[in-house]
PDB file of N, CA and C in Angstrom:
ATOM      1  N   UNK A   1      77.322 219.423-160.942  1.00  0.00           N
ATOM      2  CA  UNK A   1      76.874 219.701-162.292  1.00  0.00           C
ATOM      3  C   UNK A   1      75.348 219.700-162.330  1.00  0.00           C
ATOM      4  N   UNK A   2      74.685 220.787-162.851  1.00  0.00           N
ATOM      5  CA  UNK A   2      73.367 220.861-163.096  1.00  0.00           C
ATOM      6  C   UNK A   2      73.027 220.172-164.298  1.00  0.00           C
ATOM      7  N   UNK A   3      71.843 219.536-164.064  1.00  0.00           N
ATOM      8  CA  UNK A   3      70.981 218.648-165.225  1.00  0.00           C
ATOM      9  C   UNK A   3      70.103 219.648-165.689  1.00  0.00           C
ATOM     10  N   UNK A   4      70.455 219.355-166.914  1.00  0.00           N
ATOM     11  CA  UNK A   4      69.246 219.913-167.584  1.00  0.00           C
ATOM     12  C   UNK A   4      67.819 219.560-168.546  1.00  0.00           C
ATOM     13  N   UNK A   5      66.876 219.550-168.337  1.00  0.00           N
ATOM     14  CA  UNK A   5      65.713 218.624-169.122  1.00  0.00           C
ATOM     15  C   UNK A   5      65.590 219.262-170.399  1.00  0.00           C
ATOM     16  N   UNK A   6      65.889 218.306-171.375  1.00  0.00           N
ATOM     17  CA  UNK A   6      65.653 218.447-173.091  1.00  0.00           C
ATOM     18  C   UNK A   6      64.452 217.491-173.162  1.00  0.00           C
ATOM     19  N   UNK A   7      63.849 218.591-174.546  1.00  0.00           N
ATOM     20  CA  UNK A   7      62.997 217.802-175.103  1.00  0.00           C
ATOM     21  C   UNK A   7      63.106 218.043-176.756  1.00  0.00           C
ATOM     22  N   UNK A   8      62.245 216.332-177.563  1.00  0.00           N
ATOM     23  CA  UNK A   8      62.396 216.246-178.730  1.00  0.00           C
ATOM     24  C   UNK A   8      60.942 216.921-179.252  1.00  0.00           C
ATOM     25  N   UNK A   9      60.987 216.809-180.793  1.00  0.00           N
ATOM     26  CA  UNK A   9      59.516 217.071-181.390  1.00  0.00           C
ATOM     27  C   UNK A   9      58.800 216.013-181.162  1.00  0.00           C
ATOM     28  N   UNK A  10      59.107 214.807-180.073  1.00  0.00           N
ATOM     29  CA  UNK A  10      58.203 214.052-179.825  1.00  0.00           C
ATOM     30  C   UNK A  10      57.424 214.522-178.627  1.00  0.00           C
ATOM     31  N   UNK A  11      58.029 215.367-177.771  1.00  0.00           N
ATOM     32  CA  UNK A  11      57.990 214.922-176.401  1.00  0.00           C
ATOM     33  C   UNK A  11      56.550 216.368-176.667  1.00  0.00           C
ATOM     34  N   UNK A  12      56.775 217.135-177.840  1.00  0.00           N
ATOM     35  CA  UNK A  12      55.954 218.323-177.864  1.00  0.00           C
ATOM     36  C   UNK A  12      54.703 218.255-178.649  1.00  0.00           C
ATOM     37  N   UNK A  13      55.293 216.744-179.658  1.00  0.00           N
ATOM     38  CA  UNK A  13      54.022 215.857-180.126  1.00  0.00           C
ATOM     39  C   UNK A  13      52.981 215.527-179.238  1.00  0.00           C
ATOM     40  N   UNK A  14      54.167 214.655-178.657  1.00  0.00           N
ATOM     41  CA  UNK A  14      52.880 214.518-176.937  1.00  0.00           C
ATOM     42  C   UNK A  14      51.988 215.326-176.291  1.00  0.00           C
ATOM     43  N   UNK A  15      52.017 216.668-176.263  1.00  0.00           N
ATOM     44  CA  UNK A  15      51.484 217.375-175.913  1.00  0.00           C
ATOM     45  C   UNK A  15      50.474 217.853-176.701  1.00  0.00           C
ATOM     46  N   UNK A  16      50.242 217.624-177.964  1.00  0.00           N
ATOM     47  CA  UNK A  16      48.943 217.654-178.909  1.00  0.00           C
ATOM     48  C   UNK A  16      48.682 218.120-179.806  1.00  0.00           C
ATOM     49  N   UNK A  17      49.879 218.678-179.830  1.00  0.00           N
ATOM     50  CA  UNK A  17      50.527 219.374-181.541  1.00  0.00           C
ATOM     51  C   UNK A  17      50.604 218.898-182.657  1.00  0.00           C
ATOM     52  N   UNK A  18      50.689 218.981-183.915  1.00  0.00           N
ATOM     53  CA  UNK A  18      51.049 218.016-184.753  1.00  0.00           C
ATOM     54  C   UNK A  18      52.646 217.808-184.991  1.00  0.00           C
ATOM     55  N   UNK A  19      52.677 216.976-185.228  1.00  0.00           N
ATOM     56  CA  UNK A  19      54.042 216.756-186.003  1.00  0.00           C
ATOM     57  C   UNK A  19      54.849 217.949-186.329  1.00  0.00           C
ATOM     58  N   UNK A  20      54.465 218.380-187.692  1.00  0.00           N
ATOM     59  CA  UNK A  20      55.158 219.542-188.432  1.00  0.00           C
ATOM     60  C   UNK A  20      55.752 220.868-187.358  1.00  0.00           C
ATOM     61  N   UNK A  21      54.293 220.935-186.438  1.00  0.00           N
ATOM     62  CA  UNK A  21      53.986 221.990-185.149  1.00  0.00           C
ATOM     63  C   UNK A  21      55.492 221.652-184.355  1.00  0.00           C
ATOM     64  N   UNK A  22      55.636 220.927-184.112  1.00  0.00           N
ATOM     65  CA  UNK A  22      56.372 220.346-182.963  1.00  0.00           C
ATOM     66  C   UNK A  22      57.708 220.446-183.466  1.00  0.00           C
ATOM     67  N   UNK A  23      57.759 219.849-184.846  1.00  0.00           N
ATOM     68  CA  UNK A  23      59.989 219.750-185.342  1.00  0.00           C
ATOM     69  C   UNK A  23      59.395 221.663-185.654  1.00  0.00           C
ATOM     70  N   UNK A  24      58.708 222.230-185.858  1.00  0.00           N
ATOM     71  CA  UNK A  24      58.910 224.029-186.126  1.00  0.00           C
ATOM     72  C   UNK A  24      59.038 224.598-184.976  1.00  0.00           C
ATOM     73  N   UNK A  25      59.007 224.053-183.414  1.00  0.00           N
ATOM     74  CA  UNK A  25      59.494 224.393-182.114  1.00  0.00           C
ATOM     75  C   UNK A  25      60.686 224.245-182.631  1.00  0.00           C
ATOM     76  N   UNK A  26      60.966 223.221-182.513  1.00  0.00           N
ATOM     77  CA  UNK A  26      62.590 222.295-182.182  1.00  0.00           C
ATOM     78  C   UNK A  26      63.440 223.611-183.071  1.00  0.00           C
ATOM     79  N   UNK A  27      62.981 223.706-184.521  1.00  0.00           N
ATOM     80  CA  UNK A  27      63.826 224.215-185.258  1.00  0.00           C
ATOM     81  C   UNK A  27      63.918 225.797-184.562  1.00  0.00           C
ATOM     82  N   UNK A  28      62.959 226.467-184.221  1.00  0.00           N
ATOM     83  CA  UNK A  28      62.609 227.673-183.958  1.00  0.00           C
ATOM     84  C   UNK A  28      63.735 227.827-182.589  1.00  0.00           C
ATOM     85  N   UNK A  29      63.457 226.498-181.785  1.00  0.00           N
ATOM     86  CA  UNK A  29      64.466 226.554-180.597  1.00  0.00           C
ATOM     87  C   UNK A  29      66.293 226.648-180.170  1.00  0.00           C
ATOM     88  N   UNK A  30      66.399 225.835-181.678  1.00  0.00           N
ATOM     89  CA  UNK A  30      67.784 226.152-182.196  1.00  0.00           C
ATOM     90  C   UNK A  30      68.023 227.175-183.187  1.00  0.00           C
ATOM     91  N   UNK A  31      67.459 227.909-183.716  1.00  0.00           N
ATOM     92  CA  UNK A  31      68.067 229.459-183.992  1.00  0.00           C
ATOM     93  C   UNK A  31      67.774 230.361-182.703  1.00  0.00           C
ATOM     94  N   UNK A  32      67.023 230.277-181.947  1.00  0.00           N
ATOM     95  CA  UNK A  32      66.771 231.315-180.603  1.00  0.00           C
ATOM     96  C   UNK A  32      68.757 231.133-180.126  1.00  0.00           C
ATOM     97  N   UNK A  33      68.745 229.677-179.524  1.00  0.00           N
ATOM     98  CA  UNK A  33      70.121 229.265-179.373  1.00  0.00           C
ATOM     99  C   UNK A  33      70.911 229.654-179.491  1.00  0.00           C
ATOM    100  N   UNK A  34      71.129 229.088-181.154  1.00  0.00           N
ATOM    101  CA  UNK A  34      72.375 230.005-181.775  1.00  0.00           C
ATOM    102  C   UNK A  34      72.307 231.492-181.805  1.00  0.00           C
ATOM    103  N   UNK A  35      71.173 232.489-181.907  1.00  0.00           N
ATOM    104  CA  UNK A  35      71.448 233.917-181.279  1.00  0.00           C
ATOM    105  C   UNK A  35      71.678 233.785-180.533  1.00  0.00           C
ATOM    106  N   UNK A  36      71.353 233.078-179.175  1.00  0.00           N
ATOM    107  CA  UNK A  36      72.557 233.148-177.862  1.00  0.00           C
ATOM    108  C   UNK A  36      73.665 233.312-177.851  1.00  0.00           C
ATOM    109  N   UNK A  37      74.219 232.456-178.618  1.00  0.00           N
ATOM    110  CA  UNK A  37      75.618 232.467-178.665  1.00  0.00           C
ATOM    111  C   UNK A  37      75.906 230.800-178.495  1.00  0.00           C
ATOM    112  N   UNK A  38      74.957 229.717-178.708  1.00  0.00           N
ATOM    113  CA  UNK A  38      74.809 228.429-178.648  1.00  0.00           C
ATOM    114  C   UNK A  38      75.547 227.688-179.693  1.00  0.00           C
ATOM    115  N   UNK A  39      76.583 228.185-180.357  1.00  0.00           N
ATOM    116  CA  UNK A  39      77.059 227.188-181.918  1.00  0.00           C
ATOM    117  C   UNK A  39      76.614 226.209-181.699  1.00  0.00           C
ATOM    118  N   UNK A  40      76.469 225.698-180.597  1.00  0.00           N
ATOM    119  CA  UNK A  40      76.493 223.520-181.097  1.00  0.00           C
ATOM    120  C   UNK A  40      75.060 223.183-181.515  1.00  0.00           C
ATOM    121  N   UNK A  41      74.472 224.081-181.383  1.00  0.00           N
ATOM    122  CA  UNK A  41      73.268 224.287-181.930  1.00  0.00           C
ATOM    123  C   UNK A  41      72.779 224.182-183.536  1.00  0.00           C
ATOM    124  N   UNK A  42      74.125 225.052-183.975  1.00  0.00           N
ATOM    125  CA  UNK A  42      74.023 224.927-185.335  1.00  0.00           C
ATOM    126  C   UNK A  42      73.853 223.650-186.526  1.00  0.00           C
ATOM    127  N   UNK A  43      74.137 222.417-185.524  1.00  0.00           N
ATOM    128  CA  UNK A  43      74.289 221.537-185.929  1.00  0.00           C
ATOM    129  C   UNK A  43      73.024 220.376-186.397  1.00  0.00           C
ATOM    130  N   UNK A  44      72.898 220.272-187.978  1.00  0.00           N
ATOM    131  CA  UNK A  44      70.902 220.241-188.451  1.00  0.00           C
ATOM    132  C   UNK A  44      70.959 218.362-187.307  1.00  0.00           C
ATOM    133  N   UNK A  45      72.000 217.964-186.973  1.00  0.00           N
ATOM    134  CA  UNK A  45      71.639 216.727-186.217  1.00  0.00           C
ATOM    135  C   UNK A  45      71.166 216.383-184.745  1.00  0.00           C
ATOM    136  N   UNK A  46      71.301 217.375-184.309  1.00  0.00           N
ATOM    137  CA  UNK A  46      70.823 217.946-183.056  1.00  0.00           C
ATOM    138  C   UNK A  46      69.098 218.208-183.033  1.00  0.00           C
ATOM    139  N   UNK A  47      68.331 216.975-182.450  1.00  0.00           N
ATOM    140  CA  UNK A  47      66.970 217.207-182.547  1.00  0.00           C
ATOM    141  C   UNK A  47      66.221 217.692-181.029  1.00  0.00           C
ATOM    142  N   UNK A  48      67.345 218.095-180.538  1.00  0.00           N
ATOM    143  CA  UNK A  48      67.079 218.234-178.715  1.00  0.00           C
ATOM    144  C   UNK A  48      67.330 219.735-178.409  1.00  0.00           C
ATOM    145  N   UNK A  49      66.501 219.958-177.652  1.00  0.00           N
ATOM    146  CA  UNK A  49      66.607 221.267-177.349  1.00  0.00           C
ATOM    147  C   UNK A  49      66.131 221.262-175.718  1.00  0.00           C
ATOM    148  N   UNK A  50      66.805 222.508-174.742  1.00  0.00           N
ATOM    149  CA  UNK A  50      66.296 222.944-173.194  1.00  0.00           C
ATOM    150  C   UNK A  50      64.596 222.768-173.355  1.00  0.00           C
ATOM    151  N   UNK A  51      64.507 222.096-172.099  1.00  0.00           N
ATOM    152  CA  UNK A  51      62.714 222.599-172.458  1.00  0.00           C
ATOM    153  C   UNK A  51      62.530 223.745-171.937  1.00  0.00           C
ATOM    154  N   UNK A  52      63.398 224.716-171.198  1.00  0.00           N
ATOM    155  CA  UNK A  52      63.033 226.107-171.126  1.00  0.00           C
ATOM    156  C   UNK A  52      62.801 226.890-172.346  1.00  0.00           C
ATOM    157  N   UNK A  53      63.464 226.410-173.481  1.00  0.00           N
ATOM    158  CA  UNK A  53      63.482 227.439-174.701  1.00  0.00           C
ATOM    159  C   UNK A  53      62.164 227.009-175.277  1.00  0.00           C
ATOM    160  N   UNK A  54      61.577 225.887-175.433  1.00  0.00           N
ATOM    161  CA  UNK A  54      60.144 225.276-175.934  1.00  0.00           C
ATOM    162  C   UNK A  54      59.586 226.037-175.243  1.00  0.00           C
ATOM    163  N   UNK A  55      59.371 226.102-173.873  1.00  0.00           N
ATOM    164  CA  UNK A  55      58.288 226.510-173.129  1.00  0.00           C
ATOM    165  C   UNK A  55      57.916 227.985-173.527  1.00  0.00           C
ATOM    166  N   UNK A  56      59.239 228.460-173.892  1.00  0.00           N
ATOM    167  CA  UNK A  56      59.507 230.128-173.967  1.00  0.00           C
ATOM    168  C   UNK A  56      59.040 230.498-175.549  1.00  0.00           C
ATOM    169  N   UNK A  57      59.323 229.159-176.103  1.00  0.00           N
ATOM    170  CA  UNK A  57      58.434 229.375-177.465  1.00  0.00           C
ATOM    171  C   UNK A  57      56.903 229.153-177.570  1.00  0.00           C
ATOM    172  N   UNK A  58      56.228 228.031-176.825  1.00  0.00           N
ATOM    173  CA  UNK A  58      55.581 227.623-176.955  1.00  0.00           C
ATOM    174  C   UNK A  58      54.106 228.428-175.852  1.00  0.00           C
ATOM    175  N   UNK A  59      54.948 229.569-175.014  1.00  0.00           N
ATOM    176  CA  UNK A  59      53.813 229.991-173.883  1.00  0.00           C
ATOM    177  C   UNK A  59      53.883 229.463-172.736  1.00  0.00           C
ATOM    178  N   UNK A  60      53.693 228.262-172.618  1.00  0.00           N
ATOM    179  CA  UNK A  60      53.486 227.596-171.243  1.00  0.00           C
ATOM    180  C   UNK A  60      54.231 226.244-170.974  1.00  0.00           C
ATOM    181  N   UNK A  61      53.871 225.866-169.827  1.00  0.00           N
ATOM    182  CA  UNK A  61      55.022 224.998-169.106  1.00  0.00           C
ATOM    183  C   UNK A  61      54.685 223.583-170.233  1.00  0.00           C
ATOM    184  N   UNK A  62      55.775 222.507-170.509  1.00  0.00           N
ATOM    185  CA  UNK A  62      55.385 221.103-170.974  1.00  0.00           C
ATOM    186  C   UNK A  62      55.722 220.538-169.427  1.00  0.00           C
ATOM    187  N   UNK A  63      54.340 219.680-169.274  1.00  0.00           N
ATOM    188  CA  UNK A  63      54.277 218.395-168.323  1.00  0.00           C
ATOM    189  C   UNK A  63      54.555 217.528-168.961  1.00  0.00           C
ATOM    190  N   UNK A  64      54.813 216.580-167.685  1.00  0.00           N
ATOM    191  CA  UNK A  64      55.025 215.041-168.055  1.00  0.00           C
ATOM    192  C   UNK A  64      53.451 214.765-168.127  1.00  0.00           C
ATOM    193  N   UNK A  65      53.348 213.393-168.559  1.00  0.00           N
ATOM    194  CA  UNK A  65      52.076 212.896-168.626  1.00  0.00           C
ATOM    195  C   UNK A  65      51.742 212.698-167.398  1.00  0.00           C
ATOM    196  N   UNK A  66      51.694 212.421-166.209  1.00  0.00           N
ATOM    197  CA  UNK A  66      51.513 212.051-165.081  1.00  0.00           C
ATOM    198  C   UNK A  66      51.224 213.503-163.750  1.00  0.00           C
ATOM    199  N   UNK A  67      51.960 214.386-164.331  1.00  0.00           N
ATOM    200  CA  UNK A  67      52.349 215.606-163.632  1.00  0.00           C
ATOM    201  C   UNK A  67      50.692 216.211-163.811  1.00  0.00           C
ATOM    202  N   UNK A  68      50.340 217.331-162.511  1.00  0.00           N
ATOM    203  CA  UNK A  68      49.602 218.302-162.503  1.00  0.00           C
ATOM    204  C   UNK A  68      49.793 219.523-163.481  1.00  0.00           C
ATOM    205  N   UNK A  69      48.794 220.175-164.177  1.00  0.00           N
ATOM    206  CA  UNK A  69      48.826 221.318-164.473  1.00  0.00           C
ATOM    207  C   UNK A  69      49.953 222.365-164.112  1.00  0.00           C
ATOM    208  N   UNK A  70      51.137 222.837-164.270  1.00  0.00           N
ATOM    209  CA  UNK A  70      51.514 223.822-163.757  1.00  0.00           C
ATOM    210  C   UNK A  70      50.595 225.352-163.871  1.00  0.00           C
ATOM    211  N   UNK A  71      50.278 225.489-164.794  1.00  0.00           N
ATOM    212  CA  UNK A  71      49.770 226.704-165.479  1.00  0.00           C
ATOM    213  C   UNK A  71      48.592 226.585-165.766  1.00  0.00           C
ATOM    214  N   UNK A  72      47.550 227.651-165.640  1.00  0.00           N
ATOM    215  CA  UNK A  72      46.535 228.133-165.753  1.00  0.00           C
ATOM    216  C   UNK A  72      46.121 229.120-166.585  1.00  0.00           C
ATOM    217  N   UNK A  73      45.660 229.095-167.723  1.00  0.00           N
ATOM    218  CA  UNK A  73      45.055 230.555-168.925  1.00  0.00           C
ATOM    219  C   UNK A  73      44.274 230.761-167.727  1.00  0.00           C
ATOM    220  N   UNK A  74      44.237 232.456-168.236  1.00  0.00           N
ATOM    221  CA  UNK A  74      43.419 233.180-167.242  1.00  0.00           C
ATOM    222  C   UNK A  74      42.472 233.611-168.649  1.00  0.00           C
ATOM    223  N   UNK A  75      41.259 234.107-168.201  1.00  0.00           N
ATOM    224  CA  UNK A  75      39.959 234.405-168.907  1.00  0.00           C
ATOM    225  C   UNK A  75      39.447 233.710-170.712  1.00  0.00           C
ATOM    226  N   UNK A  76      39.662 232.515-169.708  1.00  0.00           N
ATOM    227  CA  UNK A  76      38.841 231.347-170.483  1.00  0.00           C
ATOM    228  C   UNK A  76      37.410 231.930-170.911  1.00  0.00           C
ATOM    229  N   UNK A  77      37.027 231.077-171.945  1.00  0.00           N
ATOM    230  CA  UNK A  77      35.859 231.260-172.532  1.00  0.00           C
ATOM    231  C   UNK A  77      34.378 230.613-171.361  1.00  0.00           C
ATOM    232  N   UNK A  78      34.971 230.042-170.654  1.00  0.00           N
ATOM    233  CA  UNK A  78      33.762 229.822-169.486  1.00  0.00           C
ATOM    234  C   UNK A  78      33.968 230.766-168.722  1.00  0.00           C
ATOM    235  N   UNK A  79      35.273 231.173-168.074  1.00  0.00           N
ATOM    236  CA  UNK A  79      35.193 232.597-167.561  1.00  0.00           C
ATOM    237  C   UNK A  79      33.941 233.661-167.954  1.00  0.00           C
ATOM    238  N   UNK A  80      34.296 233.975-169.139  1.00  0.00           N
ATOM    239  CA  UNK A  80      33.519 235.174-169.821  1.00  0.00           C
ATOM    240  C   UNK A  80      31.915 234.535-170.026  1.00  0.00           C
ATOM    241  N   UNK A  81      31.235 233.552-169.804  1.00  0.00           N
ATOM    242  CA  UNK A  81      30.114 233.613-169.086  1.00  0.00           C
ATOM    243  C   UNK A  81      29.860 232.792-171.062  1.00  0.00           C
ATOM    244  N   UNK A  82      30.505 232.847-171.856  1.00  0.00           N
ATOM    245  CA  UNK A  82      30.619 231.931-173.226  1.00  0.00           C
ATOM    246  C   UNK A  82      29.823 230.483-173.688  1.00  0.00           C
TER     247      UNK A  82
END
């Protein structure tokens, strides 16, 4: 059986969002879902979602606190000489 890593609007809090920012993933992540074809999704008690679908909402990878960078923006504002 494959594991799969969920995350809450905390775990996206953590990452430096606000609050509101973070449960409007979560929520955003369970209607993507349920267009899947996800029913259990439908369910408003369910505050967990894949962190593939965050990431896929959100742009880029969520680290742990401890973890390296996965991802890199390309043409940063120091790039462009800014």
């Amino acid at each position: 059986m494959q594991e799969i890593q969920t995350v809450t609007y905390i775990d996206i809090a953590n990452q430096g969002y606000p609050e509101g920012t973070a449960r409007r993933v979560i929520r955003e992540g369970k209607k993507l879902l349920v267009e899947r074809g996800f029913q259990l999704y439908k369910n408003k008690r369910i505050g967990r979602i894949p962190k593939t679908i965050a990431e896929e909402i959100l742009g880029f990878k969520i680290i742990s606190k401890n973890d390296i960078i996965d991802t890199v923006l390309f043409a940063t504002d120091i790039e462009r000489g800014k």
